[in-house]
Every structure is written in structure tokens, then in C-alpha cells.
PDB file of N, CA and C in Angstrom:
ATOM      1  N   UNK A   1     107.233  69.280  84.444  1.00  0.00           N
ATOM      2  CA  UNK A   1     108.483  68.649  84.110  1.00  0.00           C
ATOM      3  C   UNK A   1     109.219  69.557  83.136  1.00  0.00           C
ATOM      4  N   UNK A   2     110.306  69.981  83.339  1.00  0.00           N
ATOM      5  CA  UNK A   2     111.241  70.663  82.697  1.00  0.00           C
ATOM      6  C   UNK A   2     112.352  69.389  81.989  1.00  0.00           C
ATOM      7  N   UNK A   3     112.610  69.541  80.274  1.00  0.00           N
ATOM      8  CA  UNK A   3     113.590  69.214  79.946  1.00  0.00           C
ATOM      9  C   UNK A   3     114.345  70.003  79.788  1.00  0.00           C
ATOM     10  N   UNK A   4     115.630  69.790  80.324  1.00  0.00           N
ATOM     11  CA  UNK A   4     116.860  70.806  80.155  1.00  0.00           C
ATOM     12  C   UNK A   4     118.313  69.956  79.293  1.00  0.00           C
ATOM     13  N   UNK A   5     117.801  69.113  78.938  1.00  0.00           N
ATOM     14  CA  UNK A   5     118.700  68.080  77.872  1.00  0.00           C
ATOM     15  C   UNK A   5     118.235  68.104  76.674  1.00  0.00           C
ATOM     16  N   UNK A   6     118.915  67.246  76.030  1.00  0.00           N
ATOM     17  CA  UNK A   6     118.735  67.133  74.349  1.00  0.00           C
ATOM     18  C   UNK A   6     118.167  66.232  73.841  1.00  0.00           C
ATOM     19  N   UNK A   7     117.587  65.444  74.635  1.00  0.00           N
ATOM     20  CA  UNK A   7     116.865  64.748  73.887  1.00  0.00           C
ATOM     21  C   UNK A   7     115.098  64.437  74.455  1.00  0.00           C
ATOM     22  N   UNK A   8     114.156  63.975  73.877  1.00  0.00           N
ATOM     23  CA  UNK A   8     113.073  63.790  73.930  1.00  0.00           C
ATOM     24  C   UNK A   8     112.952  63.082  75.344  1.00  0.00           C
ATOM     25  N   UNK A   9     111.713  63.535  76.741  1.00  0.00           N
ATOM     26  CA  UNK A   9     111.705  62.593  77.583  1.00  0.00           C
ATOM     27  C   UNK A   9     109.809  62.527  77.556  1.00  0.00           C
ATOM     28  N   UNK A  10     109.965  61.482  78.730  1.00  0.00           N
ATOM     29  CA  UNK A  10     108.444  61.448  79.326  1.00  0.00           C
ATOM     30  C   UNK A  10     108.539  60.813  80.821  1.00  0.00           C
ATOM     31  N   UNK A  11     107.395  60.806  81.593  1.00  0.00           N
ATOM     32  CA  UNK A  11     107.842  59.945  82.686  1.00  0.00           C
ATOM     33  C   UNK A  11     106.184  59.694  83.037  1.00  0.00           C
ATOM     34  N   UNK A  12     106.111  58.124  83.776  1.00  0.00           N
ATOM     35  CA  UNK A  12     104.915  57.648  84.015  1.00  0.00           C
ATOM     36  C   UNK A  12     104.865  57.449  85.303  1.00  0.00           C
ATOM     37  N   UNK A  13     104.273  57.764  85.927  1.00  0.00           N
ATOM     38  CA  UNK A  13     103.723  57.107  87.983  1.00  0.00           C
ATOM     39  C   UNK A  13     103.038  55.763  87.608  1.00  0.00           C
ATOM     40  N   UNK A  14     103.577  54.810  88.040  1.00  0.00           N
ATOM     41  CA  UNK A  14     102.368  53.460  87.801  1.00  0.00           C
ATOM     42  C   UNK A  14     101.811  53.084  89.635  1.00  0.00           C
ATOM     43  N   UNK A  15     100.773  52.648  89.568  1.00  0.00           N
ATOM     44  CA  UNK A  15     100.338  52.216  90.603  1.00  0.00           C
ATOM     45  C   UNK A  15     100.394  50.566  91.464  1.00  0.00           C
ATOM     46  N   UNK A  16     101.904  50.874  91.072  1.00  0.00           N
ATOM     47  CA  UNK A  16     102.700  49.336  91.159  1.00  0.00           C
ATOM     48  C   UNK A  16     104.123  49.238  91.528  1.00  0.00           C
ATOM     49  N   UNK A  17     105.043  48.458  91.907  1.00  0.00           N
ATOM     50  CA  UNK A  17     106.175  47.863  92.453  1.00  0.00           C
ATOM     51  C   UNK A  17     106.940  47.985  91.118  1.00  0.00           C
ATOM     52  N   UNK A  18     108.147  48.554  91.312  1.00  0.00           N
ATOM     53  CA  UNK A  18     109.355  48.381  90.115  1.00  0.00           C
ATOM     54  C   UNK A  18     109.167  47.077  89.404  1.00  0.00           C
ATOM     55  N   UNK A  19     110.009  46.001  90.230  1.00  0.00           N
ATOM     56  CA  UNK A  19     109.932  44.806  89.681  1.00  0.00           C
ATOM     57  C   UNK A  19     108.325  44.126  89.283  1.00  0.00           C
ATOM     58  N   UNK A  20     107.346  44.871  89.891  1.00  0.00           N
ATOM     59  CA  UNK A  20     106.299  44.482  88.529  1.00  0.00           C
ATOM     60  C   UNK A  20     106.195  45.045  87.290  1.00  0.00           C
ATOM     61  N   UNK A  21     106.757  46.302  87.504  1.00  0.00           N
ATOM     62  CA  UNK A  21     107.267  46.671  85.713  1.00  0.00           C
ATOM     63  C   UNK A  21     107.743  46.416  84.901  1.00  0.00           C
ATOM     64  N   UNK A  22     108.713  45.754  85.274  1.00  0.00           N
ATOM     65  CA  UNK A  22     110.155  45.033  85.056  1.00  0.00           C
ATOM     66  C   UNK A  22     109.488  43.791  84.040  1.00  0.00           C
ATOM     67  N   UNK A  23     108.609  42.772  85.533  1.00  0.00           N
ATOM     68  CA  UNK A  23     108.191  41.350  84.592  1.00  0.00           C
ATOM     69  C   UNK A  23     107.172  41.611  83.897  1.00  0.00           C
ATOM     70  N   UNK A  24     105.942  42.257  83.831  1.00  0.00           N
ATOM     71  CA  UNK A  24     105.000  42.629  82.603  1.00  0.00           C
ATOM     72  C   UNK A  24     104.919  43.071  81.668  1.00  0.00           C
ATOM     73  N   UNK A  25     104.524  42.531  81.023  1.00  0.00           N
ATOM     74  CA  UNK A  25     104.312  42.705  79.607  1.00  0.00           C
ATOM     75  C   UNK A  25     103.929  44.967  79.487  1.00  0.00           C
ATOM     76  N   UNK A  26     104.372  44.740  78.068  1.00  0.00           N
ATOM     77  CA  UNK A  26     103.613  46.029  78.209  1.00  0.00           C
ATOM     78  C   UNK A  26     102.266  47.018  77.681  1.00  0.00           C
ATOM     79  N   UNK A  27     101.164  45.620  77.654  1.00  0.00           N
ATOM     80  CA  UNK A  27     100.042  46.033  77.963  1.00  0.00           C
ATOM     81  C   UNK A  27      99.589  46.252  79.201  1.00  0.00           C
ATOM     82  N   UNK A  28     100.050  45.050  80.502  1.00  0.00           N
ATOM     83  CA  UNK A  28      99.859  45.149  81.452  1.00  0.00           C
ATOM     84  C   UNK A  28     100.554  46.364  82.266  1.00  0.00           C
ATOM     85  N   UNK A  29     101.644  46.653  81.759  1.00  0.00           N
ATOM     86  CA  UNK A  29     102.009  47.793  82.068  1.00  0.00           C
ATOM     87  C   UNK A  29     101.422  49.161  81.994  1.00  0.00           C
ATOM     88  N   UNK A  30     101.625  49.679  80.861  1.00  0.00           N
ATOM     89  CA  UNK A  30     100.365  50.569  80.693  1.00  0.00           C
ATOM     90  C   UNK A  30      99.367  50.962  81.701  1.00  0.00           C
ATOM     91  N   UNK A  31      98.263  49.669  81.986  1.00  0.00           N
ATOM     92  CA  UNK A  31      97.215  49.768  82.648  1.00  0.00           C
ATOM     93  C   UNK A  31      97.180  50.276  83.782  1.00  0.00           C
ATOM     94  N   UNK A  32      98.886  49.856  84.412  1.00  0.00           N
ATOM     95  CA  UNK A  32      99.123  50.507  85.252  1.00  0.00           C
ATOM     96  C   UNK A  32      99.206  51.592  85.774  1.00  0.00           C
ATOM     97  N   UNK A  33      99.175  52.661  84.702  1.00  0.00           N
ATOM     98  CA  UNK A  33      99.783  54.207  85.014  1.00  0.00           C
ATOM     99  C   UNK A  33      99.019  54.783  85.635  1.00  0.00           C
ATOM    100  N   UNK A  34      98.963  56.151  86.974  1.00  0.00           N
ATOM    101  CA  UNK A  34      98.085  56.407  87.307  1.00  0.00           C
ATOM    102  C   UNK A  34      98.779  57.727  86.769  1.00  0.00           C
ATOM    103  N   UNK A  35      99.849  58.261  86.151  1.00  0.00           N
ATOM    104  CA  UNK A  35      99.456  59.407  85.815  1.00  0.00           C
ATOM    105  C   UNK A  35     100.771  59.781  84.756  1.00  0.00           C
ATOM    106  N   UNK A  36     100.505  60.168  83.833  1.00  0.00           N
ATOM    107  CA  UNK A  36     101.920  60.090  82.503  1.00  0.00           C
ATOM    108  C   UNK A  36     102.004  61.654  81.992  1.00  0.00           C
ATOM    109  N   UNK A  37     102.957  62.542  82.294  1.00  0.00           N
ATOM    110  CA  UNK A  37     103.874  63.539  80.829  1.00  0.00           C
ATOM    111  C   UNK A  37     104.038  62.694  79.790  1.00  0.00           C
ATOM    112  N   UNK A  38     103.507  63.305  79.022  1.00  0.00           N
ATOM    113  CA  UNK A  38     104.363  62.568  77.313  1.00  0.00           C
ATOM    114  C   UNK A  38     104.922  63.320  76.424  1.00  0.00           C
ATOM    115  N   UNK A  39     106.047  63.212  76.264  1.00  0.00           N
ATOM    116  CA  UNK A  39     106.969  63.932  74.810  1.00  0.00           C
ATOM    117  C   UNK A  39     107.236  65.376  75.163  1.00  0.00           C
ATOM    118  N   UNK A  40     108.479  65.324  75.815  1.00  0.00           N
ATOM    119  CA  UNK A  40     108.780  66.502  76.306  1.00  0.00           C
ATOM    120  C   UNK A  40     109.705  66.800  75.623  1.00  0.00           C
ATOM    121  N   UNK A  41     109.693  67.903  74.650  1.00  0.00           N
ATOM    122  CA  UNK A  41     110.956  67.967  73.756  1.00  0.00           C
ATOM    123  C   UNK A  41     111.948  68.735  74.497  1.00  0.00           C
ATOM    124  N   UNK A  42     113.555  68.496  74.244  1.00  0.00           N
ATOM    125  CA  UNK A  42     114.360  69.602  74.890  1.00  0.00           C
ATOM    126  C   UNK A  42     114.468  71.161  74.448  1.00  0.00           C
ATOM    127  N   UNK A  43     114.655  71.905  76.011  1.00  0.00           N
ATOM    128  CA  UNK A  43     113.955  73.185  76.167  1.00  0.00           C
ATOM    129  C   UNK A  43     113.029  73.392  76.398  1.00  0.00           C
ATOM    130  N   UNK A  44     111.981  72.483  76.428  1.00  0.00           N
ATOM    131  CA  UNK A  44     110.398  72.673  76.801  1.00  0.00           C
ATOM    132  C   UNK A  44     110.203  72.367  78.048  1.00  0.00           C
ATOM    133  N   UNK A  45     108.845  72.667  78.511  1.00  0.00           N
ATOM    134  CA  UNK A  45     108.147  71.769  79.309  1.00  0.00           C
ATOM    135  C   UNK A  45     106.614  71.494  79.664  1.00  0.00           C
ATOM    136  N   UNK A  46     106.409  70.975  80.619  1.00  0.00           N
ATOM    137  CA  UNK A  46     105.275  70.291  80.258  1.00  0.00           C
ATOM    138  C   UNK A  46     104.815  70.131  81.907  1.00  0.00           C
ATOM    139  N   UNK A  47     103.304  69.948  82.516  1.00  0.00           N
ATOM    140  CA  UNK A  47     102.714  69.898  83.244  1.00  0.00           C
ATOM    141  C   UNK A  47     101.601  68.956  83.442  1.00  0.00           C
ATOM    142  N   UNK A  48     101.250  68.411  84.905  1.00  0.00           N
ATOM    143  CA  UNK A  48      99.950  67.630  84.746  1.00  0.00           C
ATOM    144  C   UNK A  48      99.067  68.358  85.498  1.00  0.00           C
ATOM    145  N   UNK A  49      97.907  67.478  85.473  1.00  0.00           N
ATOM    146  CA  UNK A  49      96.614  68.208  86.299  1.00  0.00           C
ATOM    147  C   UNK A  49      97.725  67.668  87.694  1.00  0.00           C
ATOM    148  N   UNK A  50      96.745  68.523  88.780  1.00  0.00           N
ATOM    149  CA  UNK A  50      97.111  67.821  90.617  1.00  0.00           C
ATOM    150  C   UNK A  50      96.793  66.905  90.314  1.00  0.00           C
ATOM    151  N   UNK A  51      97.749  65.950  91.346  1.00  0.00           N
ATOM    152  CA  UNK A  51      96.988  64.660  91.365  1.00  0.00           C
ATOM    153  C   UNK A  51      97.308  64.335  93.223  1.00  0.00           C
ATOM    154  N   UNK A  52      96.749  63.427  94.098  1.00  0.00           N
ATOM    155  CA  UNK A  52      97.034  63.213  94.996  1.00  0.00           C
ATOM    156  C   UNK A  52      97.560  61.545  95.008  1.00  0.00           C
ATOM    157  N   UNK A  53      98.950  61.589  95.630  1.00  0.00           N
ATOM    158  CA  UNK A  53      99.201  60.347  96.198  1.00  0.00           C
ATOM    159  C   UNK A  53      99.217  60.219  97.166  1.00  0.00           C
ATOM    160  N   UNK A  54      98.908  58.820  97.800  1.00  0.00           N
ATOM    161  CA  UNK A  54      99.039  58.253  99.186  1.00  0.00           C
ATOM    162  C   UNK A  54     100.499  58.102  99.625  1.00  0.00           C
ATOM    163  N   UNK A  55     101.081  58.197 101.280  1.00  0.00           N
ATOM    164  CA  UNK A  55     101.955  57.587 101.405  1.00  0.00           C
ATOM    165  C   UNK A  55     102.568  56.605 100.785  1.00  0.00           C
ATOM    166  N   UNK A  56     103.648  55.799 100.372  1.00  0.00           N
ATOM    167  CA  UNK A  56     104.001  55.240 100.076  1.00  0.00           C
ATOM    168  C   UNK A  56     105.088  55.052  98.613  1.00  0.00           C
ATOM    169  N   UNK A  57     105.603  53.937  98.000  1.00  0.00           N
ATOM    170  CA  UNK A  57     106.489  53.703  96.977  1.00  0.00           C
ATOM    171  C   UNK A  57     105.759  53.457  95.443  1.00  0.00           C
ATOM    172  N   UNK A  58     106.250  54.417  94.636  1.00  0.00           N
ATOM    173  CA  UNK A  58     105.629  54.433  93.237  1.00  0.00           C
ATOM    174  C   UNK A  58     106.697  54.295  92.237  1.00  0.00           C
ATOM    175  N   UNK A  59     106.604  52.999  91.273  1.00  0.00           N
ATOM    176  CA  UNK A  59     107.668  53.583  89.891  1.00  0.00           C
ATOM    177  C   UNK A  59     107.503  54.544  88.862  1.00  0.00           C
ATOM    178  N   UNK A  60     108.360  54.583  88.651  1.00  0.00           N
ATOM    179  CA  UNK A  60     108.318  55.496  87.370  1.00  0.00           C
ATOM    180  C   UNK A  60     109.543  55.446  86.718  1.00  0.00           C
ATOM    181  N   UNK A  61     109.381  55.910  85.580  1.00  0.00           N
ATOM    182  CA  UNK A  61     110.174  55.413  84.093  1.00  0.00           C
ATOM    183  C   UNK A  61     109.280  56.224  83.526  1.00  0.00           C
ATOM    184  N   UNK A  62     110.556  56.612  81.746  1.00  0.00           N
ATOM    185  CA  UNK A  62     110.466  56.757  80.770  1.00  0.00           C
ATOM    186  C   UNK A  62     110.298  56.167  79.600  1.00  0.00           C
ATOM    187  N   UNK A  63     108.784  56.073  79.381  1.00  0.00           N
ATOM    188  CA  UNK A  63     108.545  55.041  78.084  1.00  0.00           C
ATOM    189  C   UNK A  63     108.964  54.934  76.501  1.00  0.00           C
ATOM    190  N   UNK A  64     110.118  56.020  76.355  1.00  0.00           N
ATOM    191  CA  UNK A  64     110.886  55.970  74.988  1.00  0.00           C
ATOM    192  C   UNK A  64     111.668  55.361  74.582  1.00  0.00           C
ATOM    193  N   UNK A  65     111.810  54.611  73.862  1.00  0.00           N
ATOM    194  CA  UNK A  65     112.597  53.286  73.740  1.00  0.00           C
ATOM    195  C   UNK A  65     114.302  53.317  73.781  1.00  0.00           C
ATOM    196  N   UNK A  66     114.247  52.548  74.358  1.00  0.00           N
ATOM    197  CA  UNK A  66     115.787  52.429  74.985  1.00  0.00           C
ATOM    198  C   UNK A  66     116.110  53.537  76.894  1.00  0.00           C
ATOM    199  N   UNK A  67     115.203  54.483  76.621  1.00  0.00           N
ATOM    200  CA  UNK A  67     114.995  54.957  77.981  1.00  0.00           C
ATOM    201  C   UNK A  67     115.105  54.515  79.149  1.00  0.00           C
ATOM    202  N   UNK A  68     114.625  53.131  79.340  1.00  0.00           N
ATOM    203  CA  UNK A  68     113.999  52.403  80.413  1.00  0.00           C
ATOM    204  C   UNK A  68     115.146  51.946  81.038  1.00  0.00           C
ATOM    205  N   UNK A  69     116.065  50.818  79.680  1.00  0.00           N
ATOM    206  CA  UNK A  69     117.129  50.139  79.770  1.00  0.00           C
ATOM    207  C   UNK A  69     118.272  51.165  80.342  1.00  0.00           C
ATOM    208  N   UNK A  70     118.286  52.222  79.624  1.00  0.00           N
ATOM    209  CA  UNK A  70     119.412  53.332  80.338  1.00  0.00           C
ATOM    210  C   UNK A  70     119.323  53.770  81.415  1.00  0.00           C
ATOM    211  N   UNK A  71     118.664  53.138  82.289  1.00  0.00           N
ATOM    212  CA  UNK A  71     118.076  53.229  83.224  1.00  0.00           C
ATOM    213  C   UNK A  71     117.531  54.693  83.754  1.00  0.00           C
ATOM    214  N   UNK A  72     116.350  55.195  83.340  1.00  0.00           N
ATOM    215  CA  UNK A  72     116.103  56.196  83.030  1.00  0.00           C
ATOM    216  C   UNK A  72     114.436  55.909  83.596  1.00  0.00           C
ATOM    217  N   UNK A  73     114.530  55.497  85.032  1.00  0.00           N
ATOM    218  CA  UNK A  73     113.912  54.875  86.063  1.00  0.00           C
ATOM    219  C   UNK A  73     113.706  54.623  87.481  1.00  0.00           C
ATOM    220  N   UNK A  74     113.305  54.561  87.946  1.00  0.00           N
ATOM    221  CA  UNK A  74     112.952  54.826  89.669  1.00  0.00           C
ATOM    222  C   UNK A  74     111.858  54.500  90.720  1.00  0.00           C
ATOM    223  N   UNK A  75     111.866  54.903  91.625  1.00  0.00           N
ATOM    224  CA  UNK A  75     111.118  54.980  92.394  1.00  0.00           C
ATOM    225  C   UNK A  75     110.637  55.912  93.146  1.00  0.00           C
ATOM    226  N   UNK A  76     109.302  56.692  93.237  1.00  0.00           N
ATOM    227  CA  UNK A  76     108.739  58.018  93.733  1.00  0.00           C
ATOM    228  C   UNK A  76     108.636  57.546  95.087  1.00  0.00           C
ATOM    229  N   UNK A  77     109.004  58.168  96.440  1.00  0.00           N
ATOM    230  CA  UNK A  77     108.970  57.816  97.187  1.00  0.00           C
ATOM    231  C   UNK A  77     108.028  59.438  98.639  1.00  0.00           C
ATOM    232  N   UNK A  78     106.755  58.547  98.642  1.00  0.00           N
ATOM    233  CA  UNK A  78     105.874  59.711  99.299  1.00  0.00           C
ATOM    234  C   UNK A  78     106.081  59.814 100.263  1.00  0.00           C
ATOM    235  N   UNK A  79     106.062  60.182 101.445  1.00  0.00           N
ATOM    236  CA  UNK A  79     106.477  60.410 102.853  1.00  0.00           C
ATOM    237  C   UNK A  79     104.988  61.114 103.451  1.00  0.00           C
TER     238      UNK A  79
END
């Protein structure tokens, strides 16, 4: 993940449906993640191990506060 903005990001894969992100709490959230960048300052960047996903629809969001709401959020979509 490359930040090329100014301010601090992160982004999480959860192993779950948007709108279950949305209504859970965020412990239950959390639990969810199958794979998180954290604290990517601007100009930097940052990398994960491989990971393999299955076909299908994954959320993801930025867990820095106010992030989420700015909608600073989505859906990974595998093919």
C-alpha cells in the first residue's frame, strides 16, 4: 500500500459483508479481519505477507477515526 496523501491511512480485509461491519460492534468487528496494513504515514509505504483469497466479495475500510464515516470504505471484489 502506497500513501501518496497527507494524511495517516490503514486498510483491513474482513471476512464478512459491508453491512455486517456497519451493524457490529467493534469488537466483533475486529475479529473479523483476515488481513490489516496499519499506520501508513504519508509518503510511505507499507506491505503484507501473500495472502490468498477465494472468489468472491470482501470489505474493507480504514480503521482511523473518522475514516470510515468519510467513507473511506468498500468492497474487494475477487473474480
Amino acid at each position: 500500500m502506497v500513501n501518496s496523501g497527507v494524511g495517516e491511512y490503514e486498510i483491513a480485509v474482513y471476512g464478512t459483508s459491508r453491512k455486517e461491519i456497519v451493524d457490529k460492534d467493534e469488537e466483533a468487528i475486529k475479529k473479523n479481519i483476515l488481513f490489516e496494513i496499519e499506520m501508513v504515514h504519508p509518503g510511505e509505504s507499507d506491505e503484507s505477507d501473500i495472502f490468498t483469497l477465494k472468489k468472491g466479495s470482501y470489505a474493507i475500510r480504514c480503521h482511523i477515526a473518522g475514516h470510515y464515516e468519510a467513507e473511506m470504505n468498500g468492497i474487494l471484489i475477487i473474480k
